[in-house]
Protein backbone atom coordinates (compact mmCIF):
# COMPACT_ATOMS: atom_id res chain seq x y z
CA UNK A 1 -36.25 -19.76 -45.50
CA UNK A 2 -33.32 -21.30 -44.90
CA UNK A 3 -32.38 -25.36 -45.23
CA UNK A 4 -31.64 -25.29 -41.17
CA UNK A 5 -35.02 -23.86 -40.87
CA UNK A 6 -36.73 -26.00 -43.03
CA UNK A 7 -35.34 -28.75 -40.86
CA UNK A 8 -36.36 -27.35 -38.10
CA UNK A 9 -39.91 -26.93 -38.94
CA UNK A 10 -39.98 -30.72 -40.23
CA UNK A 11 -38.45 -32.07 -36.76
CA UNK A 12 -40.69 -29.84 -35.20
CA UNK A 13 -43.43 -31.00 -36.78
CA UNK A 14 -42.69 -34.67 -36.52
CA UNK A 15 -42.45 -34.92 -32.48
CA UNK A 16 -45.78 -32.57 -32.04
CA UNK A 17 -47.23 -35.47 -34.61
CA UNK A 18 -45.89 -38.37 -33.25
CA UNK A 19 -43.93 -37.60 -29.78
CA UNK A 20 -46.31 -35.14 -27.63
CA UNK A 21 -49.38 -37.24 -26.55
CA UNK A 22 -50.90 -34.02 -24.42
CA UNK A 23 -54.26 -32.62 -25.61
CA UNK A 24 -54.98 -28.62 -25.82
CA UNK A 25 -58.69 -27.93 -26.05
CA UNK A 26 -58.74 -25.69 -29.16
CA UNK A 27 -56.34 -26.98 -31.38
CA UNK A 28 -55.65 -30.18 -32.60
CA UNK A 29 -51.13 -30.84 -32.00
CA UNK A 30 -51.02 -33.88 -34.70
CA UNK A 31 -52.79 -31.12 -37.39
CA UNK A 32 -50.47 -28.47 -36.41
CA UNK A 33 -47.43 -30.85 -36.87
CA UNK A 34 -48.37 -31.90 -39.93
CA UNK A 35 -48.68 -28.76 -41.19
CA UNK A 36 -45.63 -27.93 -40.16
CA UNK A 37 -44.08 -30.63 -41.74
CA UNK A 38 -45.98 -29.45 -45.46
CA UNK A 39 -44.10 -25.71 -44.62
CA UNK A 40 -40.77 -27.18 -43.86
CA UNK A 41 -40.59 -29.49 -46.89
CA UNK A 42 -42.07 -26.62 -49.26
CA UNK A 43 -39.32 -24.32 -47.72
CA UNK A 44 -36.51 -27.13 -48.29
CA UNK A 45 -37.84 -27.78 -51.69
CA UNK A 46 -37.64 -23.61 -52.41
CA UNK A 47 -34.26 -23.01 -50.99
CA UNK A 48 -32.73 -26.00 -52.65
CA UNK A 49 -34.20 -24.97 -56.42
CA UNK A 50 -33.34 -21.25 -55.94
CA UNK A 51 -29.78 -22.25 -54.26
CA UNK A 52 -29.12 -24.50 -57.67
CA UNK A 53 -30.27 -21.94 -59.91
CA UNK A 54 -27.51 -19.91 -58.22
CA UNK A 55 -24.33 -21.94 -58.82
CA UNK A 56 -25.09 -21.77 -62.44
CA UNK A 57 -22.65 -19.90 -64.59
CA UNK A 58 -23.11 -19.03 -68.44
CA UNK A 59 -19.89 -18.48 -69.78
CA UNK A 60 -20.02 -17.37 -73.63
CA UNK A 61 -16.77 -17.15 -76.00
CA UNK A 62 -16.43 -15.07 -78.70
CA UNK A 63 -14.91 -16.11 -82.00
CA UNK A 64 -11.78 -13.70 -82.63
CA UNK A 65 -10.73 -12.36 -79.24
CA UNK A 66 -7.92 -13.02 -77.57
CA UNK A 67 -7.22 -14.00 -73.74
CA UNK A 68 -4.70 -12.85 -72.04
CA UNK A 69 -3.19 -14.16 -68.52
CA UNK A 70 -0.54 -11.36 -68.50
CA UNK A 71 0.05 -8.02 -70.22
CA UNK A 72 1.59 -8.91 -73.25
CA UNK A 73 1.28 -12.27 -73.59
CA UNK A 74 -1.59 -13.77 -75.22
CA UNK A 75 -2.78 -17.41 -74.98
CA UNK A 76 -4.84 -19.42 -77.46
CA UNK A 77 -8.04 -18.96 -78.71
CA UNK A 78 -10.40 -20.89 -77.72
């Protein structure tokens, strides 16, 4: 899920809790809305921990080898 979905489901969620007033016989709106609410947070909270596990980079150096920006010119070890 995606955070525009996420946000979706939580606005969603927050007028059938506290905007609609109409009844359905069958199913309660202010449950559904909350529930909605739970899924929408849960998929913010998701998409936000896997998209910061993404931007992370390992970058490991190597003692003795050399970097170079052009062929045949080195630059300093690290």
């Amino acid at each position: 899920m995606r955070i525009g979905a996420s946000l979706f489901l939580i606005a969603l969620g927050a007028i059938l809790k506290w905007a609609v007033t109409a009844t359905v016989s069958g199913i309660n709106l202010h449950v559904v809305g909350v529930i909605l609410m739970i899924v929408g947070l849960a998929g913010l909270v998701f998409d936000l921990v896997m998209w910061g596990s993404r931007r992370r980079t390992v970058v490991t150096r190597q003692p003795g080898v050399t970097y170079v920006s052009e062929p045949g010119q080195p630059i300093e070890h690290f």
